[in-house]
Protein backbone atom coordinates (compact mmCIF):
# COMPACT_ATOMS: atom_id res chain seq x y z
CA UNK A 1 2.19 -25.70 2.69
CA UNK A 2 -0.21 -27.17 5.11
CA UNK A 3 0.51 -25.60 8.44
CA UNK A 4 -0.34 -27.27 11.63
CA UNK A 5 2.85 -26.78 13.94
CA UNK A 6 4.36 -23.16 14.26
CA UNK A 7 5.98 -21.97 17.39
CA UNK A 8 8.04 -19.03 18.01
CA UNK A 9 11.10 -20.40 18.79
CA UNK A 10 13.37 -17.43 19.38
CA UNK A 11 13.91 -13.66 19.44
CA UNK A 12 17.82 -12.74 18.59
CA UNK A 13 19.79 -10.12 18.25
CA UNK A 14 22.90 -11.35 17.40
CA UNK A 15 24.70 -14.50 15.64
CA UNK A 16 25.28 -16.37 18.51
CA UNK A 17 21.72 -16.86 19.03
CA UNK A 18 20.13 -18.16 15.79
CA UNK A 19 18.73 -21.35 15.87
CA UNK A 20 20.97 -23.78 14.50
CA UNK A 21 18.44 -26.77 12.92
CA UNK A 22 19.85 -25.28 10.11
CA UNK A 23 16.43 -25.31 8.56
CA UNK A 24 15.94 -22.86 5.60
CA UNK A 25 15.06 -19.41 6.58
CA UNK A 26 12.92 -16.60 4.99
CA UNK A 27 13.21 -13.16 5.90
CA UNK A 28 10.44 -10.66 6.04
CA UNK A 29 11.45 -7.08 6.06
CA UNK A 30 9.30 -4.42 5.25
CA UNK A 31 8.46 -0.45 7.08
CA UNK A 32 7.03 -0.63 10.56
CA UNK A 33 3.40 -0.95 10.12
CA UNK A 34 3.39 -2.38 6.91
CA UNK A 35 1.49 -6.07 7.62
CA UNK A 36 4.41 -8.40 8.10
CA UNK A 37 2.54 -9.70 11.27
CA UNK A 38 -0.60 -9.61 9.43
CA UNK A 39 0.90 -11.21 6.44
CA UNK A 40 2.76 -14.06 9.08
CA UNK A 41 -0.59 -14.80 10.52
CA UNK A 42 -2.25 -15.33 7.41
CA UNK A 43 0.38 -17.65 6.08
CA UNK A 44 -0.02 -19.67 9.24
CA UNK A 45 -3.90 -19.78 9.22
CA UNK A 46 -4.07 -18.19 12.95
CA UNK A 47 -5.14 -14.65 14.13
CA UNK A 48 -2.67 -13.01 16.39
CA UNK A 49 -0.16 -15.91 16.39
CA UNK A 50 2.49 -12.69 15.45
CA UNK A 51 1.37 -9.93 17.53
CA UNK A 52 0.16 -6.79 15.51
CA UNK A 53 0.87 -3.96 16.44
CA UNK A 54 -0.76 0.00 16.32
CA UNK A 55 2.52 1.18 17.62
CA UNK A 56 4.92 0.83 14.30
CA UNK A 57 8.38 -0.31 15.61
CA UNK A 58 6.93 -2.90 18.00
CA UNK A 59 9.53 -5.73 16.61
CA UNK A 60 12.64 -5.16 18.12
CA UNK A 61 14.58 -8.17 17.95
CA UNK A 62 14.85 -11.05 15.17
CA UNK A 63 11.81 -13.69 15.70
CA UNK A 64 12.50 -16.80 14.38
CA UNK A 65 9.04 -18.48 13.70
CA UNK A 66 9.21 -22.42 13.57
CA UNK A 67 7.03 -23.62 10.60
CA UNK A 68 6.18 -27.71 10.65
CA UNK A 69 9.96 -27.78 11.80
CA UNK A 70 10.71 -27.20 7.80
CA UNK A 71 10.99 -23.59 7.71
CA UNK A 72 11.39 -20.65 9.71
CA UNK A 73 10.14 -17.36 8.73
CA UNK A 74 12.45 -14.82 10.53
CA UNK A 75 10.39 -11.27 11.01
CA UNK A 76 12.88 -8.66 11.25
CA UNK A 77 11.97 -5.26 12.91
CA UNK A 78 10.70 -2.84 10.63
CA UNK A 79 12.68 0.09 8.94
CA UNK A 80 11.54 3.80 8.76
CA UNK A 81 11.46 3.56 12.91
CA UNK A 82 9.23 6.00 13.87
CA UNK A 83 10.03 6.28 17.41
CA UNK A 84 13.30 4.62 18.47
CA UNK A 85 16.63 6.98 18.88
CA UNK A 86 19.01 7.67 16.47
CA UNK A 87 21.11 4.84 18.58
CA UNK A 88 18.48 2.26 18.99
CA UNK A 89 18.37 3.02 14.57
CA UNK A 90 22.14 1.98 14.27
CA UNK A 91 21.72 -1.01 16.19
CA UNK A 92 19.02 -2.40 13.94
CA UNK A 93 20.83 -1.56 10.81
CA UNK A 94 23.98 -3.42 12.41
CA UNK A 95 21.78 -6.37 13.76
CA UNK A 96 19.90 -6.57 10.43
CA UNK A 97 23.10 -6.26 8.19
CA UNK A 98 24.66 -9.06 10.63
CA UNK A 99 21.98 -11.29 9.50
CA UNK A 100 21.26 -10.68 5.87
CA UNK A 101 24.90 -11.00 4.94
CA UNK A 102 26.15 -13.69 6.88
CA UNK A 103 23.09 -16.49 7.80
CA UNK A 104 23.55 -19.51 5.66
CA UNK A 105 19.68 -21.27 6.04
CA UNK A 106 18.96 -17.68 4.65
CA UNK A 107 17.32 -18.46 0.95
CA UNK A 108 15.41 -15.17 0.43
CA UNK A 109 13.30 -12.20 1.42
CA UNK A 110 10.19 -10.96 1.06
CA UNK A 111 9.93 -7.09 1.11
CA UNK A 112 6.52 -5.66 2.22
CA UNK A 113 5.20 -2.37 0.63
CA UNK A 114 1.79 -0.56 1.22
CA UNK A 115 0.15 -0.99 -1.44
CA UNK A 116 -1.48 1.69 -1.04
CA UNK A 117 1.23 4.16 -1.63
CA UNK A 118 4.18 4.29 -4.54
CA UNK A 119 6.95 2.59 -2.60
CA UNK A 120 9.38 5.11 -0.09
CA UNK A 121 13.08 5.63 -0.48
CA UNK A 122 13.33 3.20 2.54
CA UNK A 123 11.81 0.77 0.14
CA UNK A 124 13.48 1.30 -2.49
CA UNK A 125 17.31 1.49 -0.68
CA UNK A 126 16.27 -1.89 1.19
CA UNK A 127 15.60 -3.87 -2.26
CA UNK A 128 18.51 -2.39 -3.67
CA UNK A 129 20.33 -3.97 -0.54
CA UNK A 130 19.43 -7.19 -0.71
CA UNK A 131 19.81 -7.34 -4.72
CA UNK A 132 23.21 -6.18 -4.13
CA UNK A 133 23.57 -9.60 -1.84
CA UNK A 134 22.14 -11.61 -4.88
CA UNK A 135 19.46 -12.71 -2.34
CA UNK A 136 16.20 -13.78 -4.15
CA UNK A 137 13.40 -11.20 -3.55
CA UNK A 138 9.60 -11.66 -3.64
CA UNK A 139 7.97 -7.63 -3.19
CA UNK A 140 4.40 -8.12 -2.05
CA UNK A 141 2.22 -5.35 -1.96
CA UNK A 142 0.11 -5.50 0.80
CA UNK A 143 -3.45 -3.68 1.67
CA UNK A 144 -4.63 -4.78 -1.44
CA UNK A 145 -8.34 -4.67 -0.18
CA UNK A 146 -7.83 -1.32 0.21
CA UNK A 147 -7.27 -0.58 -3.30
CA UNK A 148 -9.91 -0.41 -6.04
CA UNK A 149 -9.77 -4.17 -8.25
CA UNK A 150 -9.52 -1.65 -11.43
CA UNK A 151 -6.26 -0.05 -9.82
CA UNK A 152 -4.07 -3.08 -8.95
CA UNK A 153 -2.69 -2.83 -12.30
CA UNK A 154 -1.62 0.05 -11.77
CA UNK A 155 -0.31 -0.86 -8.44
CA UNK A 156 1.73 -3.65 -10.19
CA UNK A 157 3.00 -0.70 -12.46
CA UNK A 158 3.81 2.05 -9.83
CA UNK A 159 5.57 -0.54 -7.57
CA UNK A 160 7.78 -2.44 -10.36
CA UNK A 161 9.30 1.22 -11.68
CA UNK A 162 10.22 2.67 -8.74
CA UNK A 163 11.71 -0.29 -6.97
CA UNK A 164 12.73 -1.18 -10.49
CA UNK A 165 12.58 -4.83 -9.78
CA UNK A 166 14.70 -6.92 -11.76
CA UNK A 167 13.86 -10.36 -14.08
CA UNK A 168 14.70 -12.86 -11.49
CA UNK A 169 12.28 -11.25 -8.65
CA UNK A 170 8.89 -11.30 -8.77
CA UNK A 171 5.63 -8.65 -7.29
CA UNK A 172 2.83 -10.54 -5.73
CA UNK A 173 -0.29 -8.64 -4.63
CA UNK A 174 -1.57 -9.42 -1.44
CA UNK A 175 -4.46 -8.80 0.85
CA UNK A 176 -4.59 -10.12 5.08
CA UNK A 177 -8.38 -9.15 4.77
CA UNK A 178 -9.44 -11.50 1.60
CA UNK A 179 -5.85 -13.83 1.52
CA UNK A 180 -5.88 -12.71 -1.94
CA UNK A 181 -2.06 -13.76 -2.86
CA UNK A 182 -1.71 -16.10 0.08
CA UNK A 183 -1.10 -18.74 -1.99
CA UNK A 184 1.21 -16.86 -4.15
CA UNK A 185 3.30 -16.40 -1.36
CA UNK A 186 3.79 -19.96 -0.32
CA UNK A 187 4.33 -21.05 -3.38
CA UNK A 188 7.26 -18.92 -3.63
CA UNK A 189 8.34 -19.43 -0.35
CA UNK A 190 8.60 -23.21 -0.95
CA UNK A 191 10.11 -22.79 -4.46
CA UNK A 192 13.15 -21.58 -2.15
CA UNK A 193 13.24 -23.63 0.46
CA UNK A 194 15.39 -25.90 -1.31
């Protein structure tokens, strides 16, 4: 997609305020500090259009990012919250549940893992979530500049067993540094939009 016109239309917490263009949503959900800002801003060809973050669990609310007024990308806080309280925790979980199981524009996720790293139980219990929902899943591995070229396969390998991803959902390496698998990503993102 060529992106000219994003704006960050909304933070929410609840139902009531979602936007309501009803245009097709995408949900990025991925550990705190993973690159989903990083991975936002790349998509949208800008450099700290999504604010990154040292502090993991700096998204706190739902953002709803306006793309072209075609899409909106919705970046949902991270899980594995380092630092909030156990009750700040629950209200995530209830505010992210709300949305992945009820918004109709909702026509798939993409799940960030480190690529870095064999995926973490939080990984893992969050695709099993969302397969459960039937939602269409694309996993992208981020960090991938980090990683030796002769490893990746092995990446691919490491992160398809132990999320066990299933035939419908696809793994798409990706890099914020190089944009290796930007392209992958839209493509996949537009494939659903329909």
């Amino acid at each position: 997609m060529e992106v000219n016109n994003v704006s960050m239309n909304l933070s929410a917490v609840s139902a009531k305020q979602y936007p309501d263009e009803g245009y097709p949503e995408i949900a990025l959900l991925g550990r705190s500090n993973v690159g989903k800002s990083s991975l936002i801003n790349t998509l949208i060809n800008r450099k700290s259009f999504a604010r990154t973050s040292s502090t993991p669990g700096k998204t706190q609310t739902l953002n709803f990012y306006n793309i072209e007024d075609q899409l909106y990308l919705v970046d949902v806080p991270g899980y594995g919250f380092a630092k909030v309280s156990k009750k700040q925790r629950e209200e995530f979980g209830v505010m992210i549940e709300e949305y992945l199981t009820t918004r109709k524009p909702l026509r798939g996720v993409v799940i960030l893992v480190d690529g870095r790293h064999a995926p973490s139980d939080d990984d893992i219990s969050m695709y099993q979530y969302v397969s459960y929902y039937h939602l269409p899943t694309l996993v992208v591995a981020t960090k991938m500049d980090k990683v030796k070229k002769n490893q990746w396969n092995k990446t691919t390998s490491i992160v398809n067993k132990t999320m066990n991803i299933n035939q419908t959902d696809q793994l798409q390496l990706f890099s914020a540094e190089t944009k290796s698998g930007k392209d992958e990503v839209w493509q996949w993102i537009e494939d659903h939009m329909k």
